[in-house]
PDB file of N, CA and C in Angstrom:
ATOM      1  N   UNK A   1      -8.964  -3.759 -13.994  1.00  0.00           N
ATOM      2  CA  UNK A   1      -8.339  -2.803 -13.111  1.00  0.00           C
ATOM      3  C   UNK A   1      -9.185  -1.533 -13.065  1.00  0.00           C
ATOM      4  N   UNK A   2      -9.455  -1.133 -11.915  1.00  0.00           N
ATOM      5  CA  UNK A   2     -10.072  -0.166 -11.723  1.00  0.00           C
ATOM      6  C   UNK A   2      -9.301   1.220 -12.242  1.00  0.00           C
ATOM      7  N   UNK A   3      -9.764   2.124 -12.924  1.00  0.00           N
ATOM      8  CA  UNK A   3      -8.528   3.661 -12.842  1.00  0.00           C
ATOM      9  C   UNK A   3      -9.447   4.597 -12.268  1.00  0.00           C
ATOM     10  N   UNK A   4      -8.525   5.431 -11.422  1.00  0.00           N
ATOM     11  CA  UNK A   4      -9.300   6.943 -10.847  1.00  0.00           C
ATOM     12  C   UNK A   4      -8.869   7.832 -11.231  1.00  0.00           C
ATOM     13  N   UNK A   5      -9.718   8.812 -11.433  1.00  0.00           N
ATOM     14  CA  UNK A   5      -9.294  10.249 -11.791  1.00  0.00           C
ATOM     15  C   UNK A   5      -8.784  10.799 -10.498  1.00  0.00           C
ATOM     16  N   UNK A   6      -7.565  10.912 -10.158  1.00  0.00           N
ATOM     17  CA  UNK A   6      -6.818  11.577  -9.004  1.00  0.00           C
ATOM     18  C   UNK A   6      -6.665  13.357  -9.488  1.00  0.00           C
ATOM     19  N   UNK A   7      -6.614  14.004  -8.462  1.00  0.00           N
ATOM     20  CA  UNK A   7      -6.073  15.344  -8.810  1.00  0.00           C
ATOM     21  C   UNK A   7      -4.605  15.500  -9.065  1.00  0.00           C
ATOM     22  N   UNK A   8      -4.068  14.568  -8.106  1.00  0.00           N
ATOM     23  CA  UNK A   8      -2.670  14.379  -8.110  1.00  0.00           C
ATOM     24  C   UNK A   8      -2.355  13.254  -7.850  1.00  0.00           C
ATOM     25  N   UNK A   9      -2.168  12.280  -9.164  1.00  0.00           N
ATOM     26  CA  UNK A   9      -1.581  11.055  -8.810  1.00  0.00           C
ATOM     27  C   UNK A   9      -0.223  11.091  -8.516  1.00  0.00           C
ATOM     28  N   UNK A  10      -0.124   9.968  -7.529  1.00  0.00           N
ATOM     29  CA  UNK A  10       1.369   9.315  -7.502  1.00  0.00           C
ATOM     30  C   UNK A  10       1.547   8.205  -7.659  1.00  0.00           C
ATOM     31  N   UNK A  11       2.813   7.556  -8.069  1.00  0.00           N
ATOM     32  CA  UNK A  11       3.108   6.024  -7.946  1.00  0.00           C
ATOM     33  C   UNK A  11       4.116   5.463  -7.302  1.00  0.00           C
ATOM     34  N   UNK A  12       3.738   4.882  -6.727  1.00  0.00           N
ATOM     35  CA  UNK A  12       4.960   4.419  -5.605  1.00  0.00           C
ATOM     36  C   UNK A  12       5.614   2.634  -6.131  1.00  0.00           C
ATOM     37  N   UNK A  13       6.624   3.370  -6.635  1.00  0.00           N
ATOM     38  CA  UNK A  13       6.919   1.618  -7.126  1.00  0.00           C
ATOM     39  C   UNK A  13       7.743   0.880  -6.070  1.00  0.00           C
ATOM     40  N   UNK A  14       7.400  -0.124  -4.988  1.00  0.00           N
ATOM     41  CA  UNK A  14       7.659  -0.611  -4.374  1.00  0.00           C
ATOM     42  C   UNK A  14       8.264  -2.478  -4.219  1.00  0.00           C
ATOM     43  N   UNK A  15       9.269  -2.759  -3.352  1.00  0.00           N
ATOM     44  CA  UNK A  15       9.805  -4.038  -3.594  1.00  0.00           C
ATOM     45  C   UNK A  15       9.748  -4.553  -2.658  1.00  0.00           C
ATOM     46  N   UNK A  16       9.164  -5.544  -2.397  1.00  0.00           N
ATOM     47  CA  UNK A  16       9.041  -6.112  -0.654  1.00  0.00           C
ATOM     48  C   UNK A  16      10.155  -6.463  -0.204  1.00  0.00           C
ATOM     49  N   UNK A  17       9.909  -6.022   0.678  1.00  0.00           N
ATOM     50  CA  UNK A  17      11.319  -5.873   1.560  1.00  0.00           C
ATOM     51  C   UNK A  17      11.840  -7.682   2.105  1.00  0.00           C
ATOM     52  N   UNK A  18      10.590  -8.288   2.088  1.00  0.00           N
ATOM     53  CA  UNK A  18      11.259 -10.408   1.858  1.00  0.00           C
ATOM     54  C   UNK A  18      11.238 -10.926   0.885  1.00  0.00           C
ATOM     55  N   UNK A  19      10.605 -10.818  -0.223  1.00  0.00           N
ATOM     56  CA  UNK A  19      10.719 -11.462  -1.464  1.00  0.00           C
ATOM     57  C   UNK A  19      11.237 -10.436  -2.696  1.00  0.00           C
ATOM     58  N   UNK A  20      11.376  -9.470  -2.523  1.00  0.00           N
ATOM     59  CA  UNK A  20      12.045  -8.770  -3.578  1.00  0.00           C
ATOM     60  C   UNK A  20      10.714  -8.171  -4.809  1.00  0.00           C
ATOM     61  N   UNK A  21       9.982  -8.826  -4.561  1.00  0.00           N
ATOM     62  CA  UNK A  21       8.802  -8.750  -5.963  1.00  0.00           C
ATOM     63  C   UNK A  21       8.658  -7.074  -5.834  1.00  0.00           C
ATOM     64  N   UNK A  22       8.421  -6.690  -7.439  1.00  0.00           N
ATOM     65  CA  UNK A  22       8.204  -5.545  -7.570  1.00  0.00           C
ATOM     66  C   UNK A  22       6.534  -5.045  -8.050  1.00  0.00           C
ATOM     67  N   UNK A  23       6.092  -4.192  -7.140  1.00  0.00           N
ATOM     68  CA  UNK A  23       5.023  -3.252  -7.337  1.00  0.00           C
ATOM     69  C   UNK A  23       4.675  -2.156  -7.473  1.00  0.00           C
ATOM     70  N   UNK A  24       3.378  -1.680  -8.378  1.00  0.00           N
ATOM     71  CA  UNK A  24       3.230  -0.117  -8.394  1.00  0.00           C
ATOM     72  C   UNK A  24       2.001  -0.002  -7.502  1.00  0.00           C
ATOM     73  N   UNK A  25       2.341   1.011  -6.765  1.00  0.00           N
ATOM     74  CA  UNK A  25       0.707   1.444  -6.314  1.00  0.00           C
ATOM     75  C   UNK A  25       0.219   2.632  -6.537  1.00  0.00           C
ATOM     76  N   UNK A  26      -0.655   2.808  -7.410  1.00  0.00           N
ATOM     77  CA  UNK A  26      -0.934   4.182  -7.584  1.00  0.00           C
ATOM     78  C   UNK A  26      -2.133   5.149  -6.710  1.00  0.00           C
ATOM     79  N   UNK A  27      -2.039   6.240  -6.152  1.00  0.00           N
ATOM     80  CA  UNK A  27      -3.135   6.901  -5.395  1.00  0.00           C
ATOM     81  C   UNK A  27      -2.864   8.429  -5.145  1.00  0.00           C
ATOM     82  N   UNK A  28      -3.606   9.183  -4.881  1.00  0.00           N
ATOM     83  CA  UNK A  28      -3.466  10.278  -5.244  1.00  0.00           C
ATOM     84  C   UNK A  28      -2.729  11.703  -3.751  1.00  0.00           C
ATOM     85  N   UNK A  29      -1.818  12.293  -4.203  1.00  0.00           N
ATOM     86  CA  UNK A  29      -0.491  12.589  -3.385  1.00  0.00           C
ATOM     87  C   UNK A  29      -1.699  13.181  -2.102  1.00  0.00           C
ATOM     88  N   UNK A  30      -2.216  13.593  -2.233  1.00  0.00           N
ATOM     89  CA  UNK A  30      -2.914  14.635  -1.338  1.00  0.00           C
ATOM     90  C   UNK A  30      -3.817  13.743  -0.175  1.00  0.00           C
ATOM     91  N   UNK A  31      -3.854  12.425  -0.489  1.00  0.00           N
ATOM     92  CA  UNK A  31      -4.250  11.609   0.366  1.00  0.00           C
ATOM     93  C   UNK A  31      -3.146  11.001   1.117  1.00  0.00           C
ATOM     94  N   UNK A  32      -2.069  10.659   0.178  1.00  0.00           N
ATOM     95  CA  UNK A  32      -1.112  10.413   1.179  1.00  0.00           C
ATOM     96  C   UNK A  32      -0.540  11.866   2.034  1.00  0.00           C
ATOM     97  N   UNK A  33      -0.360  12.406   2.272  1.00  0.00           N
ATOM     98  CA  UNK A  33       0.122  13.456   2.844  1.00  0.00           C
ATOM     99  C   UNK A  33      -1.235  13.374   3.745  1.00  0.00           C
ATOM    100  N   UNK A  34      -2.279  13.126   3.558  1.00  0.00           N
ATOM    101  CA  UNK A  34      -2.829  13.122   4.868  1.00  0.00           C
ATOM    102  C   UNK A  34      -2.552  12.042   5.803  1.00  0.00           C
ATOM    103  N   UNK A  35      -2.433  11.007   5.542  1.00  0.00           N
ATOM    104  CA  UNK A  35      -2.176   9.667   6.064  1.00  0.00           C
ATOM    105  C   UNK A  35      -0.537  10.266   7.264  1.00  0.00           C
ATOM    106  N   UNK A  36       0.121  10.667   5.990  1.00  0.00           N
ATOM    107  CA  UNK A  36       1.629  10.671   6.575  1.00  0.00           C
ATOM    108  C   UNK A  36       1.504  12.212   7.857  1.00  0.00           C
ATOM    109  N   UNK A  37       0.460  12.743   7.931  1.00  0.00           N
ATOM    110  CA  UNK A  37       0.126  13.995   8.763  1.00  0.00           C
ATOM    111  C   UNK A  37      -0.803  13.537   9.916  1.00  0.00           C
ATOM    112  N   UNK A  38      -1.353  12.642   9.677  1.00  0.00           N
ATOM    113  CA  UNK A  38      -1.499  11.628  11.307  1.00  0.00           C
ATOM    114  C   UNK A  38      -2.924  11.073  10.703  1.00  0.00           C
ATOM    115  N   UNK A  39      -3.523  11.588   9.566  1.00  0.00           N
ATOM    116  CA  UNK A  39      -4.579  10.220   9.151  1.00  0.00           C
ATOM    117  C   UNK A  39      -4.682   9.146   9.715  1.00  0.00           C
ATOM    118  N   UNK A  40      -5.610   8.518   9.609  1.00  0.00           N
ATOM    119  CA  UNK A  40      -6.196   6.955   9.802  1.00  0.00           C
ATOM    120  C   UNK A  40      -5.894   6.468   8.448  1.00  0.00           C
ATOM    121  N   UNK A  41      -4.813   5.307   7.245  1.00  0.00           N
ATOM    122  CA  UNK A  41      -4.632   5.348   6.492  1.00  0.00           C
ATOM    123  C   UNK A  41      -5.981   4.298   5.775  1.00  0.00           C
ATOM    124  N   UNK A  42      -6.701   3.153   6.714  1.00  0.00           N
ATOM    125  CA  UNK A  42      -8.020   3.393   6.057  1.00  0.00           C
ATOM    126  C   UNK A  42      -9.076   4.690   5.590  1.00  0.00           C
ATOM    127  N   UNK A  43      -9.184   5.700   6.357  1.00  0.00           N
ATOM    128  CA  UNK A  43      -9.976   6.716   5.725  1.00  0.00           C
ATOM    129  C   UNK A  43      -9.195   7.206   4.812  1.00  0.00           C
ATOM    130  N   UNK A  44      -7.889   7.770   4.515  1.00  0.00           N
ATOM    131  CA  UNK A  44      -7.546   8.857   3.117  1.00  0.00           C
ATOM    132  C   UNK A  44      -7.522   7.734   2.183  1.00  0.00           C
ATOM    133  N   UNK A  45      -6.854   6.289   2.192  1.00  0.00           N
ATOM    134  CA  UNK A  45      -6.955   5.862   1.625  1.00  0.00           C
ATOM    135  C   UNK A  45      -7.780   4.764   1.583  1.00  0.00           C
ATOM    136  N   UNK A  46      -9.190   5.099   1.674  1.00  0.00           N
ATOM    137  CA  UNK A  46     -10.111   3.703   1.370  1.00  0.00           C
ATOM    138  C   UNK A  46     -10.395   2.810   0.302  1.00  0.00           C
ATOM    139  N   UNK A  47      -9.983   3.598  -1.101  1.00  0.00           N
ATOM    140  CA  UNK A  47     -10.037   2.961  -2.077  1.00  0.00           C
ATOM    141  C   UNK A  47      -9.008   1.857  -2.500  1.00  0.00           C
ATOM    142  N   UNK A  48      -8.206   1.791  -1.705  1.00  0.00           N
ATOM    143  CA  UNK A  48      -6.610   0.796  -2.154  1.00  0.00           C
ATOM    144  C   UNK A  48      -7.336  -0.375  -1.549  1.00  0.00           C
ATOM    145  N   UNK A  49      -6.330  -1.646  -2.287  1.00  0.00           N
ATOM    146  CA  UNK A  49      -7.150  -2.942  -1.429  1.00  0.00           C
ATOM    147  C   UNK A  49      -6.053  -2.729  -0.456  1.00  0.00           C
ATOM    148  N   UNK A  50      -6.374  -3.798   0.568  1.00  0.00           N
ATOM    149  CA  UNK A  50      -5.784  -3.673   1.696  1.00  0.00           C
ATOM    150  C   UNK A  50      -4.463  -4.857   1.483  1.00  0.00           C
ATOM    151  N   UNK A  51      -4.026  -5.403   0.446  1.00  0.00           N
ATOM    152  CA  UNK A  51      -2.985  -5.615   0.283  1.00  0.00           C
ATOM    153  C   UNK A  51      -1.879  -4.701  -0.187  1.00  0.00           C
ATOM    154  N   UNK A  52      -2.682  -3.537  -0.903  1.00  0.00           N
ATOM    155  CA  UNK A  52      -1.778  -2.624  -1.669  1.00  0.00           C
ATOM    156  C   UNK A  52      -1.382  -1.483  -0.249  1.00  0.00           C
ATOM    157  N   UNK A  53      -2.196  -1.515   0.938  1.00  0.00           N
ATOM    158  CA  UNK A  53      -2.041  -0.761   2.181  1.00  0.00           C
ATOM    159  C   UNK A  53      -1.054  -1.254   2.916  1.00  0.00           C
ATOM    160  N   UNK A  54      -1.006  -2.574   2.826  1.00  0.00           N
ATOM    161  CA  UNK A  54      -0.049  -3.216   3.724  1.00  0.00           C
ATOM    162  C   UNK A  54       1.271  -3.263   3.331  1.00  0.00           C
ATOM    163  N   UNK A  55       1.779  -3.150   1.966  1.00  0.00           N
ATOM    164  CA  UNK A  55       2.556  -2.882   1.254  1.00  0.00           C
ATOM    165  C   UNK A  55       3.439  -1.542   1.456  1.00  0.00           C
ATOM    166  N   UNK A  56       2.096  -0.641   1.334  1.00  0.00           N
ATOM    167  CA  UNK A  56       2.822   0.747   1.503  1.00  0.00           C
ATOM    168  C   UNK A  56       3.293   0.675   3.271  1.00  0.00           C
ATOM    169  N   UNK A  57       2.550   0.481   4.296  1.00  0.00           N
ATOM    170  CA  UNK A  57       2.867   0.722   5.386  1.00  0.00           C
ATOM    171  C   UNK A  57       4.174  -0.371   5.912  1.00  0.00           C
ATOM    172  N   UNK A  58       3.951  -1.832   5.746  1.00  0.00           N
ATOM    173  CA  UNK A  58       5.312  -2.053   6.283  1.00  0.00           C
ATOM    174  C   UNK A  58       6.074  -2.963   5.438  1.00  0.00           C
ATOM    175  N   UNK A  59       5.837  -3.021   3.623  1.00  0.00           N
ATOM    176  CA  UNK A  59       7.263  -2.718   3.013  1.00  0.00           C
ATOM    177  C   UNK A  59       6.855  -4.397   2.384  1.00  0.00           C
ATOM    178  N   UNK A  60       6.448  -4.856   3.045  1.00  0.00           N
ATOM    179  CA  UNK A  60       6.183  -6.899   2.684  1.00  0.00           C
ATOM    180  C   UNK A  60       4.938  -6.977   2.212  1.00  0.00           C
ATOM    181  N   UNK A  61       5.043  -7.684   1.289  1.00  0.00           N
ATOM    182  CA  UNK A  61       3.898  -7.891   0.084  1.00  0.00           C
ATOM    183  C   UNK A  61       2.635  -9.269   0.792  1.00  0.00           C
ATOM    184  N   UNK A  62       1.542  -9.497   0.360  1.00  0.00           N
ATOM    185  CA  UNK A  62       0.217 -10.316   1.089  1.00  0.00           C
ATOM    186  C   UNK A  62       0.826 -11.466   1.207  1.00  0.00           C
ATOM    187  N   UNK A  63       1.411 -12.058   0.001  1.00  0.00           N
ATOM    188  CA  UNK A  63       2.196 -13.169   0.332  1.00  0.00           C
ATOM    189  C   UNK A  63       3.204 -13.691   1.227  1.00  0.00           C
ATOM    190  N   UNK A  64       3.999 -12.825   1.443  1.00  0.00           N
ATOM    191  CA  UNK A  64       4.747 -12.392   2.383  1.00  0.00           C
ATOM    192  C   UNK A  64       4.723 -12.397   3.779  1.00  0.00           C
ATOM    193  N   UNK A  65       3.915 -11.454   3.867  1.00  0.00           N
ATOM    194  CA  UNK A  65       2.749 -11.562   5.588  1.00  0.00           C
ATOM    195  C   UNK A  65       2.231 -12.689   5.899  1.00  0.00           C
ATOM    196  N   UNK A  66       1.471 -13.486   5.167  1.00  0.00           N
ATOM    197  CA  UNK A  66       0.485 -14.308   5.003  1.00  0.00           C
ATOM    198  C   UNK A  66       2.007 -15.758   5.402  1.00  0.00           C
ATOM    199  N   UNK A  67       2.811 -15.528   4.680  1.00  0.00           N
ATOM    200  CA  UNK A  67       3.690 -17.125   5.193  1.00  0.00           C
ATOM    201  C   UNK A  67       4.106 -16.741   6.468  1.00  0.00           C
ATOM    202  N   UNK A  68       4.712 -15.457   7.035  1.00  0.00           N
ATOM    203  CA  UNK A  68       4.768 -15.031   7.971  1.00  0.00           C
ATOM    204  C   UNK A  68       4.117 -15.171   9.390  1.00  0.00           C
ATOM    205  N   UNK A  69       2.938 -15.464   9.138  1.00  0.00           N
ATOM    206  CA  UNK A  69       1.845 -15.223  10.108  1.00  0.00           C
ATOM    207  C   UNK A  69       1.865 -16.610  10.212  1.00  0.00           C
ATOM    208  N   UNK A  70       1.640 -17.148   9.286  1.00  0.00           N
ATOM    209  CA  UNK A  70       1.181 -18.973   9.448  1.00  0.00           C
ATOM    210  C   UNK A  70       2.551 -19.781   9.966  1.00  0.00           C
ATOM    211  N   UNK A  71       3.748 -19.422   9.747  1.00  0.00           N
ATOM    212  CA  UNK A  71       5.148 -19.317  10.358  1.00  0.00           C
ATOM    213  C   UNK A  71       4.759 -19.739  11.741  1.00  0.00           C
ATOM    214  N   UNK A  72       4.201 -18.184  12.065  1.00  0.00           N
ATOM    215  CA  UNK A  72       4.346 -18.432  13.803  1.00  0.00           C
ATOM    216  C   UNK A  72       3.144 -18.570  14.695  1.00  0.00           C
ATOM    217  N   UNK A  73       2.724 -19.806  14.557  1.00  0.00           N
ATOM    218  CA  UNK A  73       1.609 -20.425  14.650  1.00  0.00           C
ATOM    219  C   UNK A  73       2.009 -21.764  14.943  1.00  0.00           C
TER     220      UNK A  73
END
């Protein structure tokens, strides 16, 4: 696991909103507040994988999406 020195970490412990599974994502507040202030949430947050992005933005975990998508197909 990677760790960063944040100025201001946060952790967002999150539960997908279809399977219930529980996660932390940790990243630092001052990036989110840019994101949530009209950011591009790839640039403030480039360092998150993009499962831990998809998470924060609409709530359903990779697994999740991923049966989802192949669902409706």
């Amino acid at each position: 696991m990677v760790r960063w020195n944040f100025k201001h970490p946060v952790t967002f412990n999150i539960d997908c909103k279809v399977c219930g599974r529980h996660r932390q994502i940790t990243c630092d507040l001052d990036d989110v507040e840019s994101w949530k202030n009209g950011a591009f949430v790839k640039d403030c947050l480039n360092y998150l994988h993009s499962d831990q992005v998809e998470l924060l933005v609409t709530g359903t975990c990779s697994d999740c999406l991923n049966d989802t998508l192949a669902n409706d197909h």
